[in-house]
C-alpha atoms as a PDB file:
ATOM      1  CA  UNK A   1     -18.243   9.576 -13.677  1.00  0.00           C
ATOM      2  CA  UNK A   2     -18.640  11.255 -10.243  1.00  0.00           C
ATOM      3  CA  UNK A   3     -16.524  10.370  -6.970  1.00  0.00           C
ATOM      4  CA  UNK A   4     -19.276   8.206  -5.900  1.00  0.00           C
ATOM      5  CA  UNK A   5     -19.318   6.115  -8.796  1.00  0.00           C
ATOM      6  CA  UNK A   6     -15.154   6.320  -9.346  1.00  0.00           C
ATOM      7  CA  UNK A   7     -14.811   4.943  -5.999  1.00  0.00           C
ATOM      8  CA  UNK A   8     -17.199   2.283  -5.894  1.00  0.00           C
ATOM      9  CA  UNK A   9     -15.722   1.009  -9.404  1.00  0.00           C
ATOM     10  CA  UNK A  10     -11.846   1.288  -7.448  1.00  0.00           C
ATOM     11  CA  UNK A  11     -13.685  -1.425  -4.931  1.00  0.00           C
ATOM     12  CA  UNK A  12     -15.063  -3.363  -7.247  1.00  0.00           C
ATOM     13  CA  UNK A  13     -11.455  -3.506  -9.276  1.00  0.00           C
ATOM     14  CA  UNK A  14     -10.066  -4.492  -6.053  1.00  0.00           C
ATOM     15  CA  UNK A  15     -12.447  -6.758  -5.395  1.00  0.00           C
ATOM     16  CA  UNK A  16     -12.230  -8.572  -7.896  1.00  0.00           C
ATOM     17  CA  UNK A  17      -8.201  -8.438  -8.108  1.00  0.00           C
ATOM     18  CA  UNK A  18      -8.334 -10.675  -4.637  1.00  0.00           C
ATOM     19  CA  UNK A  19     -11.515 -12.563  -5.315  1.00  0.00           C
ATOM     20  CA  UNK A  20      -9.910 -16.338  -5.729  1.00  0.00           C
ATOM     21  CA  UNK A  21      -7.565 -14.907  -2.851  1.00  0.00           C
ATOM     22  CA  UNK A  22     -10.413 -14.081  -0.361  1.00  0.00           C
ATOM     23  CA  UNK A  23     -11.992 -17.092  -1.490  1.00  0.00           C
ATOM     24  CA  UNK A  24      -9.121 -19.684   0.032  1.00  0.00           C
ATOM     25  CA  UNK A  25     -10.166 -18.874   3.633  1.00  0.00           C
ATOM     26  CA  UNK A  26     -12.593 -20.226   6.285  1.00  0.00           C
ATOM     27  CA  UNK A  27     -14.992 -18.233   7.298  1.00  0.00           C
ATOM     28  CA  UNK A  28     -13.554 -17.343  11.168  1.00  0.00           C
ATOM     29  CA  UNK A  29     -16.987 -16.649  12.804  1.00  0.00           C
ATOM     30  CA  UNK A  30     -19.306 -16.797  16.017  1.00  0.00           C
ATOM     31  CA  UNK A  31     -22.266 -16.103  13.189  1.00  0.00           C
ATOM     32  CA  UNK A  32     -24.899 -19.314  13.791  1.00  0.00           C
ATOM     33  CA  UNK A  33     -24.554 -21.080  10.585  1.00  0.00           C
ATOM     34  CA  UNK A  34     -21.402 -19.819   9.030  1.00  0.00           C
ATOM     35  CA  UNK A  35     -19.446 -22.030   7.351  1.00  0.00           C
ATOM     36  CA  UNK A  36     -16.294 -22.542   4.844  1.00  0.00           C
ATOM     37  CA  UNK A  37     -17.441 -23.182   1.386  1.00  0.00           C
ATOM     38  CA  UNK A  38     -13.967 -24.553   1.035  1.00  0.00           C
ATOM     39  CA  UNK A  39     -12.805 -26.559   4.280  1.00  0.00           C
ATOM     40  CA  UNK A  40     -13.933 -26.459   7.462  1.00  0.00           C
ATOM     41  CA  UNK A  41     -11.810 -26.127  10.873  1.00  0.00           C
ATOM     42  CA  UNK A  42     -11.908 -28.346  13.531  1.00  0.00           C
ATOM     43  CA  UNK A  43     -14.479 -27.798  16.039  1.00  0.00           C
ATOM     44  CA  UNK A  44     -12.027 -27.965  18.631  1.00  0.00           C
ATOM     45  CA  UNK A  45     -10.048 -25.555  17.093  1.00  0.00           C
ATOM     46  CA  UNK A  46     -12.803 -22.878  16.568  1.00  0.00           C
ATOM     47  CA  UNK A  47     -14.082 -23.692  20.390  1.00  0.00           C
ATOM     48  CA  UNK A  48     -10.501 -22.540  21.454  1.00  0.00           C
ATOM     49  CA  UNK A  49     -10.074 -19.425  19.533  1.00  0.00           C
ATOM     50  CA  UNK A  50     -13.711 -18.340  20.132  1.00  0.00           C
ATOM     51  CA  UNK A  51     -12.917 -19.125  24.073  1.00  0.00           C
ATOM     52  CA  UNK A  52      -9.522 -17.326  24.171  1.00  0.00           C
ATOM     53  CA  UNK A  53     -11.553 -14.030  21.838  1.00  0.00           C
ATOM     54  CA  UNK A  54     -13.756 -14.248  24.921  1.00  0.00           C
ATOM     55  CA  UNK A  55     -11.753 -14.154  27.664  1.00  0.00           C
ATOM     56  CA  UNK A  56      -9.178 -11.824  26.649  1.00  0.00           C
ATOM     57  CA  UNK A  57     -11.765  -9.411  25.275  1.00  0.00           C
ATOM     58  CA  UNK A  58     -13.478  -9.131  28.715  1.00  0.00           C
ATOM     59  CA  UNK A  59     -10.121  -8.825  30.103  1.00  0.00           C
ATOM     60  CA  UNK A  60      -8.757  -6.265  27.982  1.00  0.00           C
ATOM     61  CA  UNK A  61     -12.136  -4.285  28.489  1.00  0.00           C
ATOM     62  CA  UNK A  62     -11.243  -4.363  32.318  1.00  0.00           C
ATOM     63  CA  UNK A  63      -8.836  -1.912  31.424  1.00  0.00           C
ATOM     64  CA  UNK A  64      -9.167   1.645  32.828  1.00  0.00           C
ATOM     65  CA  UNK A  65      -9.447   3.980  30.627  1.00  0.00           C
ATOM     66  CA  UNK A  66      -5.875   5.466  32.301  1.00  0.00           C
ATOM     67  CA  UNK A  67      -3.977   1.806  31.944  1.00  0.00           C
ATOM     68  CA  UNK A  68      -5.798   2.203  28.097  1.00  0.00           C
ATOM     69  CA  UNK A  69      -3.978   5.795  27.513  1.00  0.00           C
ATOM     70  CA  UNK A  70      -0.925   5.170  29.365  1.00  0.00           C
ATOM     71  CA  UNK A  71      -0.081   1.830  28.019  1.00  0.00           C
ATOM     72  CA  UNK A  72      -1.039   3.242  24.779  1.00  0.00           C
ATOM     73  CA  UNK A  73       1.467   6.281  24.873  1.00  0.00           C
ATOM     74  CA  UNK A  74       4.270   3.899  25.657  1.00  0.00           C
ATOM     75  CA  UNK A  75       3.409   1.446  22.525  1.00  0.00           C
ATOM     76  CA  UNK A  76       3.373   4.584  20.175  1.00  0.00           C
ATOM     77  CA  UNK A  77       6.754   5.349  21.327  1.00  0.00           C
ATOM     78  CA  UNK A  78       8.434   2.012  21.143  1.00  0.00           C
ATOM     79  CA  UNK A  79       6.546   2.131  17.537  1.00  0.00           C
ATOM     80  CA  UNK A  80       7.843   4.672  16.352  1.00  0.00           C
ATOM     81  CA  UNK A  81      11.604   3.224  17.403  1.00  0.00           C
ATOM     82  CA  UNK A  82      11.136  -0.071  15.325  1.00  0.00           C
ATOM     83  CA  UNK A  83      13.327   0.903  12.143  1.00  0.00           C
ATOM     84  CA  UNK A  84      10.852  -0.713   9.760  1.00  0.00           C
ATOM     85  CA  UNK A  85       8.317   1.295  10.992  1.00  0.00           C
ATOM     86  CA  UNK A  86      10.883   4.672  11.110  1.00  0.00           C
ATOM     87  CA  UNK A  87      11.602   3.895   7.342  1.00  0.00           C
ATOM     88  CA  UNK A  88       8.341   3.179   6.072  1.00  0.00           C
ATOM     89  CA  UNK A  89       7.457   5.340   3.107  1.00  0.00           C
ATOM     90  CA  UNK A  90       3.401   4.182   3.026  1.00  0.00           C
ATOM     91  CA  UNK A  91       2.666   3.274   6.393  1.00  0.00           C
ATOM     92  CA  UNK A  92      -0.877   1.024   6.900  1.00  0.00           C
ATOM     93  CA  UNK A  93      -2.158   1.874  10.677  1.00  0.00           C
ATOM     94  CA  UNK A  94      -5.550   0.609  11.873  1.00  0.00           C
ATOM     95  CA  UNK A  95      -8.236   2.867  13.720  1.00  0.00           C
ATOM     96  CA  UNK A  96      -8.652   1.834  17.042  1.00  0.00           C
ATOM     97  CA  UNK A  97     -11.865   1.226  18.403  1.00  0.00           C
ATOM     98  CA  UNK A  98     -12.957   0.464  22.113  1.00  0.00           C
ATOM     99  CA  UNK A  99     -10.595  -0.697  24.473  1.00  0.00           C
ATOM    100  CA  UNK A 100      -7.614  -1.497  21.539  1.00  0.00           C
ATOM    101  CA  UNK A 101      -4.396   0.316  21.644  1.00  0.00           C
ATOM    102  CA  UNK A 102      -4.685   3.613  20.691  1.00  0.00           C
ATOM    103  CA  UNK A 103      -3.205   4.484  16.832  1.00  0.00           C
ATOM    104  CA  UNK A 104      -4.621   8.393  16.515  1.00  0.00           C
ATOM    105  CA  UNK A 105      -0.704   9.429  18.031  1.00  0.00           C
ATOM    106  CA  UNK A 106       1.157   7.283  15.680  1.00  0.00           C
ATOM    107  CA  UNK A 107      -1.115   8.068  12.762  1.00  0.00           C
ATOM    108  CA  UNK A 108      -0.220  11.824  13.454  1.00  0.00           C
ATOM    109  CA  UNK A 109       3.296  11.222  13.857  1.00  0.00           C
ATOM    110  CA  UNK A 110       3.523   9.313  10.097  1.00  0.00           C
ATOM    111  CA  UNK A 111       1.779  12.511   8.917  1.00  0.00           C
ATOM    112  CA  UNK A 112       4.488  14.878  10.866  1.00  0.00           C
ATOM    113  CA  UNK A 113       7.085  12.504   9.382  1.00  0.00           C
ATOM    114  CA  UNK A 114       5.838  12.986   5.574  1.00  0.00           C
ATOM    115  CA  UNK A 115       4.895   9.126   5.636  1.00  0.00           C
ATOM    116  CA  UNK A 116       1.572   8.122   3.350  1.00  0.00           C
ATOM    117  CA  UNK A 117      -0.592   6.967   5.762  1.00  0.00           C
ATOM    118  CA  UNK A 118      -2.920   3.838   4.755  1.00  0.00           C
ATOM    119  CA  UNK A 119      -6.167   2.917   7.092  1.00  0.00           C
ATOM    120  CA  UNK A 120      -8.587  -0.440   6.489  1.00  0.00           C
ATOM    121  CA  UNK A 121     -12.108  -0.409   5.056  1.00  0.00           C
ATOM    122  CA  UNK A 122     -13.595  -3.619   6.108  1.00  0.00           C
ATOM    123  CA  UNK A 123     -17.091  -4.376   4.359  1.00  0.00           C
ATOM    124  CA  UNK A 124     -19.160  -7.554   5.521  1.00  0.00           C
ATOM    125  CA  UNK A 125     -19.861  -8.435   2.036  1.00  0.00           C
ATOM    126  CA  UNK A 126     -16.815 -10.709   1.352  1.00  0.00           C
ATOM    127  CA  UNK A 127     -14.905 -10.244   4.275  1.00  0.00           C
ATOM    128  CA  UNK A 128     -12.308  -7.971   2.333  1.00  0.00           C
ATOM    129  CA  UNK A 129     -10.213  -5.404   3.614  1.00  0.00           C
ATOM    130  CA  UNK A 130      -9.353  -2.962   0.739  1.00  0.00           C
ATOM    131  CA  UNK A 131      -6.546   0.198   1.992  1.00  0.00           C
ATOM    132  CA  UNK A 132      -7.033   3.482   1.173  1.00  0.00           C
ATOM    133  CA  UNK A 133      -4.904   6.693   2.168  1.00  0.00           C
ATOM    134  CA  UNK A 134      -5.956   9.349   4.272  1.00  0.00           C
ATOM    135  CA  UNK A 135      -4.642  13.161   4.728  1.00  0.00           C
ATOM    136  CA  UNK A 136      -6.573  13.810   7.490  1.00  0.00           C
ATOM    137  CA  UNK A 137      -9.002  12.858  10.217  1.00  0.00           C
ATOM    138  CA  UNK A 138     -11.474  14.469   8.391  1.00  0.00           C
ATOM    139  CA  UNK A 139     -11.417  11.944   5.387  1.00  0.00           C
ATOM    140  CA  UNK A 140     -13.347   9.407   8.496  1.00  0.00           C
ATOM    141  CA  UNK A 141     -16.952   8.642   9.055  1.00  0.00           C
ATOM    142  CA  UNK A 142     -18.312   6.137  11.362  1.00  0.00           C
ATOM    143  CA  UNK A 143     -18.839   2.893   9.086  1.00  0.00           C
ATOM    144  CA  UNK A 144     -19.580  -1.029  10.202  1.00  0.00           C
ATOM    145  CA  UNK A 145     -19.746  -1.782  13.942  1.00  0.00           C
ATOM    146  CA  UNK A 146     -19.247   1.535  14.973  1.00  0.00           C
ATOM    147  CA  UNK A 147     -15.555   1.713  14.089  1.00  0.00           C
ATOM    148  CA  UNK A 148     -14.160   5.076  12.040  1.00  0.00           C
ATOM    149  CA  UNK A 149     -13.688   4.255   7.795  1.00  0.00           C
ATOM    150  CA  UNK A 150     -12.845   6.179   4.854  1.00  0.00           C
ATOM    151  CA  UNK A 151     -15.730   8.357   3.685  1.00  0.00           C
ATOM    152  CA  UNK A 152     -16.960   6.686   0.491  1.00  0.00           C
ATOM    153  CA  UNK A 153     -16.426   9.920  -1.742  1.00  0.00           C
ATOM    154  CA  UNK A 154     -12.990  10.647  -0.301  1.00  0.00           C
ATOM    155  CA  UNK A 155     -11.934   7.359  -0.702  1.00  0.00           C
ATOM    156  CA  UNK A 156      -8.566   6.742  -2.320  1.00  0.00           C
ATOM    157  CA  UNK A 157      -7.145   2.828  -2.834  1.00  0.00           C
ATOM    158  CA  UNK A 158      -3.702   2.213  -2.451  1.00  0.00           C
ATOM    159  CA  UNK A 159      -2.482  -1.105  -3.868  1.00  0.00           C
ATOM    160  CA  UNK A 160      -1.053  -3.157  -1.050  1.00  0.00           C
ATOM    161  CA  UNK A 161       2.599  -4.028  -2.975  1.00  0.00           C
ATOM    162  CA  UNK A 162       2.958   0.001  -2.320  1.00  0.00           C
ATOM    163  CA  UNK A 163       2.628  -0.598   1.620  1.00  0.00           C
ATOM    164  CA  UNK A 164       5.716  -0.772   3.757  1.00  0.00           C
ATOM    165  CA  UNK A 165       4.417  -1.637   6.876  1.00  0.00           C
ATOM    166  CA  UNK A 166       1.185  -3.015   8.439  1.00  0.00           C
ATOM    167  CA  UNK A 167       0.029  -2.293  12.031  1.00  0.00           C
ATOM    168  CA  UNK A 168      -2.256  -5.181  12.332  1.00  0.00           C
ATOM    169  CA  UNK A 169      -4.460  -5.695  15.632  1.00  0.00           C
ATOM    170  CA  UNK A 170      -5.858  -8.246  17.540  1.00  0.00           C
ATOM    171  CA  UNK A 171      -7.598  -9.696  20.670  1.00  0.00           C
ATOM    172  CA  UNK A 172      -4.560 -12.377  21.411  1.00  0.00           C
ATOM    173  CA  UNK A 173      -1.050 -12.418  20.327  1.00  0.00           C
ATOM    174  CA  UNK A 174       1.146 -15.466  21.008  1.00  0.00           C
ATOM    175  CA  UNK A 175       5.086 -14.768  21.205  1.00  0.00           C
ATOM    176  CA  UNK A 176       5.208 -16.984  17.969  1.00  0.00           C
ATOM    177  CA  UNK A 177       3.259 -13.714  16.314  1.00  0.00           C
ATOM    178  CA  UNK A 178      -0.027 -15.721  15.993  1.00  0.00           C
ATOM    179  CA  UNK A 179      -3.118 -13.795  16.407  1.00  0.00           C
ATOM    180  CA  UNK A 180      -6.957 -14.230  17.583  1.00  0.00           C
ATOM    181  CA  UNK A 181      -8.516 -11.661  15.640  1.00  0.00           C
ATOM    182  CA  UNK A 182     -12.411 -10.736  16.043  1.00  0.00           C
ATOM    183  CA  UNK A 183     -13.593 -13.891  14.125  1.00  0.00           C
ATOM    184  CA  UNK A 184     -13.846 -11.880  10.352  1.00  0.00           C
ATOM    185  CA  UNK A 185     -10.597 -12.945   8.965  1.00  0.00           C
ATOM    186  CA  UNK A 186      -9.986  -9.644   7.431  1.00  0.00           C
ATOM    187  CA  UNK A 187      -6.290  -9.697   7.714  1.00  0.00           C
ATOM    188  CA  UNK A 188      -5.493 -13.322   7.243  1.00  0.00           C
ATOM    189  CA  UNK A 189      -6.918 -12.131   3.853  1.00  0.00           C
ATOM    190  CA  UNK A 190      -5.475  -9.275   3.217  1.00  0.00           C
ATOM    191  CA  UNK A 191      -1.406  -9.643   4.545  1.00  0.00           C
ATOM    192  CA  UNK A 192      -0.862 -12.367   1.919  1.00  0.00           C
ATOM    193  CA  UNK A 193      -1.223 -10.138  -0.726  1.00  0.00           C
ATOM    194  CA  UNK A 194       2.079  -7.496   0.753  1.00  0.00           C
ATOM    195  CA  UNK A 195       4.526 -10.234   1.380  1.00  0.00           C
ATOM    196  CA  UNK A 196       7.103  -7.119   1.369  1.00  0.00           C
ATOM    197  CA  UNK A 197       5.211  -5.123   4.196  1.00  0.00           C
ATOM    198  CA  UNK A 198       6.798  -5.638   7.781  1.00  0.00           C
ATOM    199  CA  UNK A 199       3.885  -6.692  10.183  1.00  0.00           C
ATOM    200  CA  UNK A 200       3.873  -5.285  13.141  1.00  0.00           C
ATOM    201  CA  UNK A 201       1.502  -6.543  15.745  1.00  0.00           C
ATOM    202  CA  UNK A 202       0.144  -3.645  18.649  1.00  0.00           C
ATOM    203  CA  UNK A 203      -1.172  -5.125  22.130  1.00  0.00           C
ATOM    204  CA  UNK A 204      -1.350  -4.816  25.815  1.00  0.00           C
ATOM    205  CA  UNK A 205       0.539  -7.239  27.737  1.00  0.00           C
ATOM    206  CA  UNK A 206      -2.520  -8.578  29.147  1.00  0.00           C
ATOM    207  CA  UNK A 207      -3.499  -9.800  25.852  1.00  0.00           C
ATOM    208  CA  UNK A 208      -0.302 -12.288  25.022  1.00  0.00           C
ATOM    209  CA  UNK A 209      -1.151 -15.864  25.975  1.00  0.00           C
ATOM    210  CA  UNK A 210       0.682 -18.890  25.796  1.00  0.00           C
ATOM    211  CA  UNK A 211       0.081 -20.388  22.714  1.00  0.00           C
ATOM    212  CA  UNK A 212      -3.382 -19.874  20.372  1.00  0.00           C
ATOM    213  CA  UNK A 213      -4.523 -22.396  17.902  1.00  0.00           C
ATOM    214  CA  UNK A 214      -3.236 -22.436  14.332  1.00  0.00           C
ATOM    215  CA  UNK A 215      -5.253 -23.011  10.822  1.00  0.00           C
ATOM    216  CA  UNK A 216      -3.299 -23.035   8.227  1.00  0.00           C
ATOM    217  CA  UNK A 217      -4.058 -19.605   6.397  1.00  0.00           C
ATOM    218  CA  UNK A 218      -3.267 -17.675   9.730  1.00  0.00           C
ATOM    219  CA  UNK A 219      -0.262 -15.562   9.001  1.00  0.00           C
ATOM    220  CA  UNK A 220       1.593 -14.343  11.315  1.00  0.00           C
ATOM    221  CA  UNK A 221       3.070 -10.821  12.895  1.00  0.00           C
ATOM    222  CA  UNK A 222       6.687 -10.653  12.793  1.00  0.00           C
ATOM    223  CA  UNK A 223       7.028  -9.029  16.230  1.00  0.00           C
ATOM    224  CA  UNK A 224       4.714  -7.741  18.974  1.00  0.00           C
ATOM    225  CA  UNK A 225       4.935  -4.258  20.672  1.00  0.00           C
ATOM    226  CA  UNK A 226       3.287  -3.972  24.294  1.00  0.00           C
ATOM    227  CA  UNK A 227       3.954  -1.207  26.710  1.00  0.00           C
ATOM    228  CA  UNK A 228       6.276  -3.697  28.792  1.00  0.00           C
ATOM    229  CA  UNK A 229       8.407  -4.540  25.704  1.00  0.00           C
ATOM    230  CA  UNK A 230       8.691  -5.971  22.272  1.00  0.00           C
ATOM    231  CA  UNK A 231       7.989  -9.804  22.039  1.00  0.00           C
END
């Protein structure tokens, strides 16, 4: 079998591994004509998170790109302070994109450090997020809405029991460590399935509101790291 094909069959074993998992969850979308195959959420409660996923994105676009690289060089560094981040063996960062805190710093320090570092490939299909290690920023391509993925033939799965830690993003953070995510339930998915991994959530202050709704497969960060503090 060639890489290609090796792979795609890790996927598909992994895949298949956290099928009736995946399965459990509604379907968190702005899509027209999405819905749960399994229970729906309240309209008032979707109306609310899409709302708040509206406003705060517009507001954390807003940022200057100086507020986006300042405020991200003081997250790194409170980051890489947080002990169950410092002792992390297999550390799972996600690849920022747009206006989101910046990771490239941290994921370079885990290297420095001798930490295995784990990134997310999100595909559509399913709405699973499967981890896979990189070595370098070379092992990225461009994949799904513009953000950077593992290249398919460099691709190597690491099974989420093995992770540590889990730098998990968001468009809203409550101080409870409730999240508004981008509507594709990705993580909610995925974080069940490393109960032992600390979760770590990665935000400007801007982006911590009061309170956002709660359904009841939304897991939660245990803390919150902004460039004012740690919530």
């Amino acid at each position: 079998m060639n890489k290609n094909g090796l792979a795609i069959s890790m996927i598909s074993r992994y895949i298949l591994q956290n099928w009736k998992m995946a399965n459990r969850f509604v379907y968190d979308s702005d899509e027209p004509g999405r819905e749960s195959r399994f229970y729906s959420a309240s309209e008032e409660e979707m109306n609310s998170k899409s709302e708040i996923r509206k406003r705060l994105l517009g507001l954390r676009n807003s940022l200057s790109t100086g507020k986006i690289t300042a405020g991200s060089g003081e997250i790194v560094a409170r980051l890489m302070r947080i002990e169950a981040i410092r002792k992390a063996s297999t550390l799972m960062v996600y690849l920022s994109f747009g206006s989101e805190v910046m990771t490239d710093d941290l994921i370079r320090w885990g290297w420095a450090a001798g930490k295995r570092i784990v990134v997310p490939l999100c595909r559509p299909e399913g709405r699973l997020l499967t981890p896979c290690r990189i070595d370098s920023f070379d092992d990225l391509e461009t994949g799904h809405y513009g953000i950077r993925e593992p290249k398919a033939e460099r691709l190597l799965v690491v099974p989420p029991g093995e992770i540590d830690a889990v730098l998990v993003p968001a468009v809203a953070f409550d101080r409870r460590g409730y999240r508004v995510g981008y509507g594709g339930g990705y993580y909610d998915r995925f974080l069940p399935g490393c109960p032992q991994a600390a979760k770590i959530g990665a935000a400007f202050a801007c982006q911590i509101v009061p309170e956002v709704p709660v359904d009841r497969y939304d897991v939660k960060v245990e803390r919150i790291v902004t460039e004012e503090g740690i919530c």
